[in-house]
Structures are given as C-alpha cells and as structure tokens.
Protein backbone atom coordinates (compact mmCIF):
# COMPACT_ATOMS: atom_id res chain seq x y z
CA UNK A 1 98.29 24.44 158.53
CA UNK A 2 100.39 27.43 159.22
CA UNK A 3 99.83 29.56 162.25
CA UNK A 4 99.57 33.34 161.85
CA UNK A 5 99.39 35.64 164.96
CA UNK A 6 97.97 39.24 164.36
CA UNK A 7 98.98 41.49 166.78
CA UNK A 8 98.23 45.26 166.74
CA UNK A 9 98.70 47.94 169.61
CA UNK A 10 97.76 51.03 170.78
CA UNK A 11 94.54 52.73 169.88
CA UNK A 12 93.85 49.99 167.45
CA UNK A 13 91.03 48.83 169.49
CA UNK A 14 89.50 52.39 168.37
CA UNK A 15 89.75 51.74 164.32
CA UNK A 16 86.70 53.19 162.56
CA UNK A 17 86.21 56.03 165.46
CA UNK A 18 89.53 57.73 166.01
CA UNK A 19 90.22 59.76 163.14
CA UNK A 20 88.81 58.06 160.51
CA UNK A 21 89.79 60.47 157.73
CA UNK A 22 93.82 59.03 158.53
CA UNK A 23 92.22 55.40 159.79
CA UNK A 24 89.52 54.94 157.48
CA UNK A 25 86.03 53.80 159.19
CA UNK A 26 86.69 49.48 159.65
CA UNK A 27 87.08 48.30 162.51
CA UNK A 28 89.48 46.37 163.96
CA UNK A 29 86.88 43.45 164.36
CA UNK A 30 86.26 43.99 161.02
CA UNK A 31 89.71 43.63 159.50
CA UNK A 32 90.03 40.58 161.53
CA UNK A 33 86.79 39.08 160.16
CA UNK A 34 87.64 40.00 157.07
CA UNK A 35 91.09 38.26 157.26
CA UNK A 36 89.01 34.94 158.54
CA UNK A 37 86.94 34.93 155.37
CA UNK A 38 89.71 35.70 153.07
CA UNK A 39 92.63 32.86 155.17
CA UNK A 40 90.86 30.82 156.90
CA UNK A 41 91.08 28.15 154.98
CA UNK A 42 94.82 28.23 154.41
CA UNK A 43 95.74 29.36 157.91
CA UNK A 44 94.88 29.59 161.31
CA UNK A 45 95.02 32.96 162.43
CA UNK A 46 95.12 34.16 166.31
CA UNK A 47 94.46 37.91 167.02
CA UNK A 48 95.88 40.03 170.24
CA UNK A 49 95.59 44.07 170.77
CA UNK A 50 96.46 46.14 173.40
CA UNK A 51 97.27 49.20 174.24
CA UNK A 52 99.99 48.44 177.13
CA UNK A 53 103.82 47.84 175.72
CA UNK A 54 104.30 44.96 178.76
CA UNK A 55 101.09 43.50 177.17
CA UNK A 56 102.33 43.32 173.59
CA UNK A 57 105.83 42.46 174.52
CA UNK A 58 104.20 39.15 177.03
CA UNK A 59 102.47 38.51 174.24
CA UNK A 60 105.24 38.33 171.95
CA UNK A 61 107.25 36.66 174.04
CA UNK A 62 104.72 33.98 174.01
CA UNK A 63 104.53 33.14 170.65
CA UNK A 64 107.87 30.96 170.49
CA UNK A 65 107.04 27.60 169.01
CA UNK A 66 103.71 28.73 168.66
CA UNK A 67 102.92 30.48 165.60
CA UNK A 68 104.98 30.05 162.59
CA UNK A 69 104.30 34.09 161.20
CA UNK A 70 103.31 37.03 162.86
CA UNK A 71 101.74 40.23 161.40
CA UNK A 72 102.47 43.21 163.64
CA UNK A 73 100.84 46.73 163.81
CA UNK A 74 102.67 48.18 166.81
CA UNK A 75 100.75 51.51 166.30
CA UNK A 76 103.32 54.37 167.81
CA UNK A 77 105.34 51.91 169.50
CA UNK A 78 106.94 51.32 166.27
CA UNK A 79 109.01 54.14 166.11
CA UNK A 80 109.76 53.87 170.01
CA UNK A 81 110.22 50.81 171.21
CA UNK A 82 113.02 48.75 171.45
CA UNK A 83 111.68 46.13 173.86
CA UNK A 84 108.95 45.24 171.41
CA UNK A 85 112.06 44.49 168.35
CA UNK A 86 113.73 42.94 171.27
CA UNK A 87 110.82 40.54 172.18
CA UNK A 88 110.40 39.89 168.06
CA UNK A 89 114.13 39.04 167.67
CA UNK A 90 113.75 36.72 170.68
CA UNK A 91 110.44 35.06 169.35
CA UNK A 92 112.20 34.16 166.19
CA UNK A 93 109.56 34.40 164.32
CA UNK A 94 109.14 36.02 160.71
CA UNK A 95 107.02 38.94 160.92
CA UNK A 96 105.62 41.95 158.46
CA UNK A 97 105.23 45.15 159.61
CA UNK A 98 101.59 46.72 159.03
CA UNK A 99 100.36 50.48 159.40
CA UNK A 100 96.82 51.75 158.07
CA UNK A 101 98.26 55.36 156.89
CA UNK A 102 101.53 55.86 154.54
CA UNK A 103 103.35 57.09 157.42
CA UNK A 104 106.08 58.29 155.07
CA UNK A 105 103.43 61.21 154.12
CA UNK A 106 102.93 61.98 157.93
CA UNK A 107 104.93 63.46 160.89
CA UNK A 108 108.58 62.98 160.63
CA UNK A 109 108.89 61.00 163.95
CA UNK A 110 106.78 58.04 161.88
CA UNK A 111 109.40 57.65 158.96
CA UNK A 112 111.50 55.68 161.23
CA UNK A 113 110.77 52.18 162.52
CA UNK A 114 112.61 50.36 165.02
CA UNK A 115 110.96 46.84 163.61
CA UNK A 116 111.63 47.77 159.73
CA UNK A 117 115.20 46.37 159.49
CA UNK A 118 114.30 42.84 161.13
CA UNK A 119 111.04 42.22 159.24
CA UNK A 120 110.35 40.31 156.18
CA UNK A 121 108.46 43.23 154.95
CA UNK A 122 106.87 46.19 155.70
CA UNK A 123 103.23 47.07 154.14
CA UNK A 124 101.75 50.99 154.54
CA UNK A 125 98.98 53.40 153.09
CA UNK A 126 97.18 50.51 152.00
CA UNK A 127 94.25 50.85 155.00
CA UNK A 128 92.45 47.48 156.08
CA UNK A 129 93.71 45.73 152.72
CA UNK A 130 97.18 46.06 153.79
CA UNK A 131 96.45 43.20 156.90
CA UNK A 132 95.42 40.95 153.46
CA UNK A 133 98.56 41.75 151.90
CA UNK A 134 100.46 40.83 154.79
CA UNK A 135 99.62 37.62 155.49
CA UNK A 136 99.55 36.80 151.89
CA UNK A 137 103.65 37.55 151.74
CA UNK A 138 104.28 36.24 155.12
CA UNK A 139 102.55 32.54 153.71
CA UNK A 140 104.62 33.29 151.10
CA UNK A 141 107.87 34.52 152.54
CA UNK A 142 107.46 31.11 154.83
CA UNK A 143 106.60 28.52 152.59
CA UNK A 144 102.89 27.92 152.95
C-alpha cells in the first residue's frame, strides 16, 4: 500500500474560522477525515501542519524513503519560499500542489508559485474536494 503524506502550513490549522467566505467552513480535521473515509483503503495517509517554515521544511526533509507521494498546501509559503521547493526537490518525492481558493482570482502576489514547476500537478478553487482530487492523481501519477 502506497504511502501519502499530507502536509499543509500556515493558518491551516484555522480552516472553517478564518475567513470562511475565501476558506469555506471545513475544517482541517475534517478534510483529513474525510480523505480517511474516501483512501483509506487504498492508501495510508499521514497528516502534518504547521505554521513554522523550519517545521514544514524538517518535516519534509523527513519524508525520504518514507512516503511514496506527498500532497502539499504550503499556504503563503508557496509563493515565498524557496527552502520549502528546496526541501521537496531533496525529498524526491512526487508531490501535487493544493490551495482551497483559485488563487489566480486573488491578489497578484498568489499567481506565482515557487512549487508549481516541480510538481506533478497543481489543484485550486476546488475547496476541501480539491485534497480528494489530489491524492486521486498523485495514486495515479505514481502507479497505485
């Protein structure tokens, strides 16, 4: 059985409360209940959040020989941080890129992504469905 990690950043841990007319009203606990119900059976999923860059990046970092996908929701350190794509091209692992919102019909600073160009896809504007959709084409994308 494949192993997916899930790994989301900051603010995430406030899904359902911070601005839920952008964010919707699921929580993150939720989503990753949901993605239990709905995998579980075909994967075995591992979930990390925080809101610390070090955090995500150690926890990236980590994930060498130990999960076979990721899913990745880097919140605003998308569009900032190199270390993060730096820790995902070192963990040589295939990953998808997630975001709740379409960020293409937000601020300009969220139409670029420094993890877009290295991922095996990138899923947005889809809310708490688009976690399903990415781990259904990262099985995919790696044979399971």
């Amino acid at each position: 059985m494949k192993k997916i990690a899930v790994i989301n950043g900051p603010n995430l841990n406030l899904l359902g409360r911070r601005e839920p007319e952008i964010y919707g009203r699921v929580s993150l606990e939720a989503i990753q209940q949901a993605l239990e119900e709905r995998f579980g059976g075909r994967c075995s999923l591992t979930f990390f959040q925080s809101n610390s860059e070090g955090g995500l990046i150690d926890h990236i970092q980590g994930l060498g020989g130990r999960a076979e996908g990721l899913v990745i929701n880097a919140g605003a350190y998308t569009h900032t941080s190199v270390a993060i794509r730096d820790a995902l091209l070192a963990a040589a692992v295939p990953f998808v890129e997630v975001h709740l919102s379409n960020v293409f019909a937000r601020e300009g600073f969220r139409h670029s992504s420094t993890l877009s160009d290295k991922a095996v896809g990138v899923i947005c504007g889809f809310g708490p469905l688009g976690y399903e959709l990415a781990v259904e084409g990262l099985l995919e994308a790696i044979g399971a």
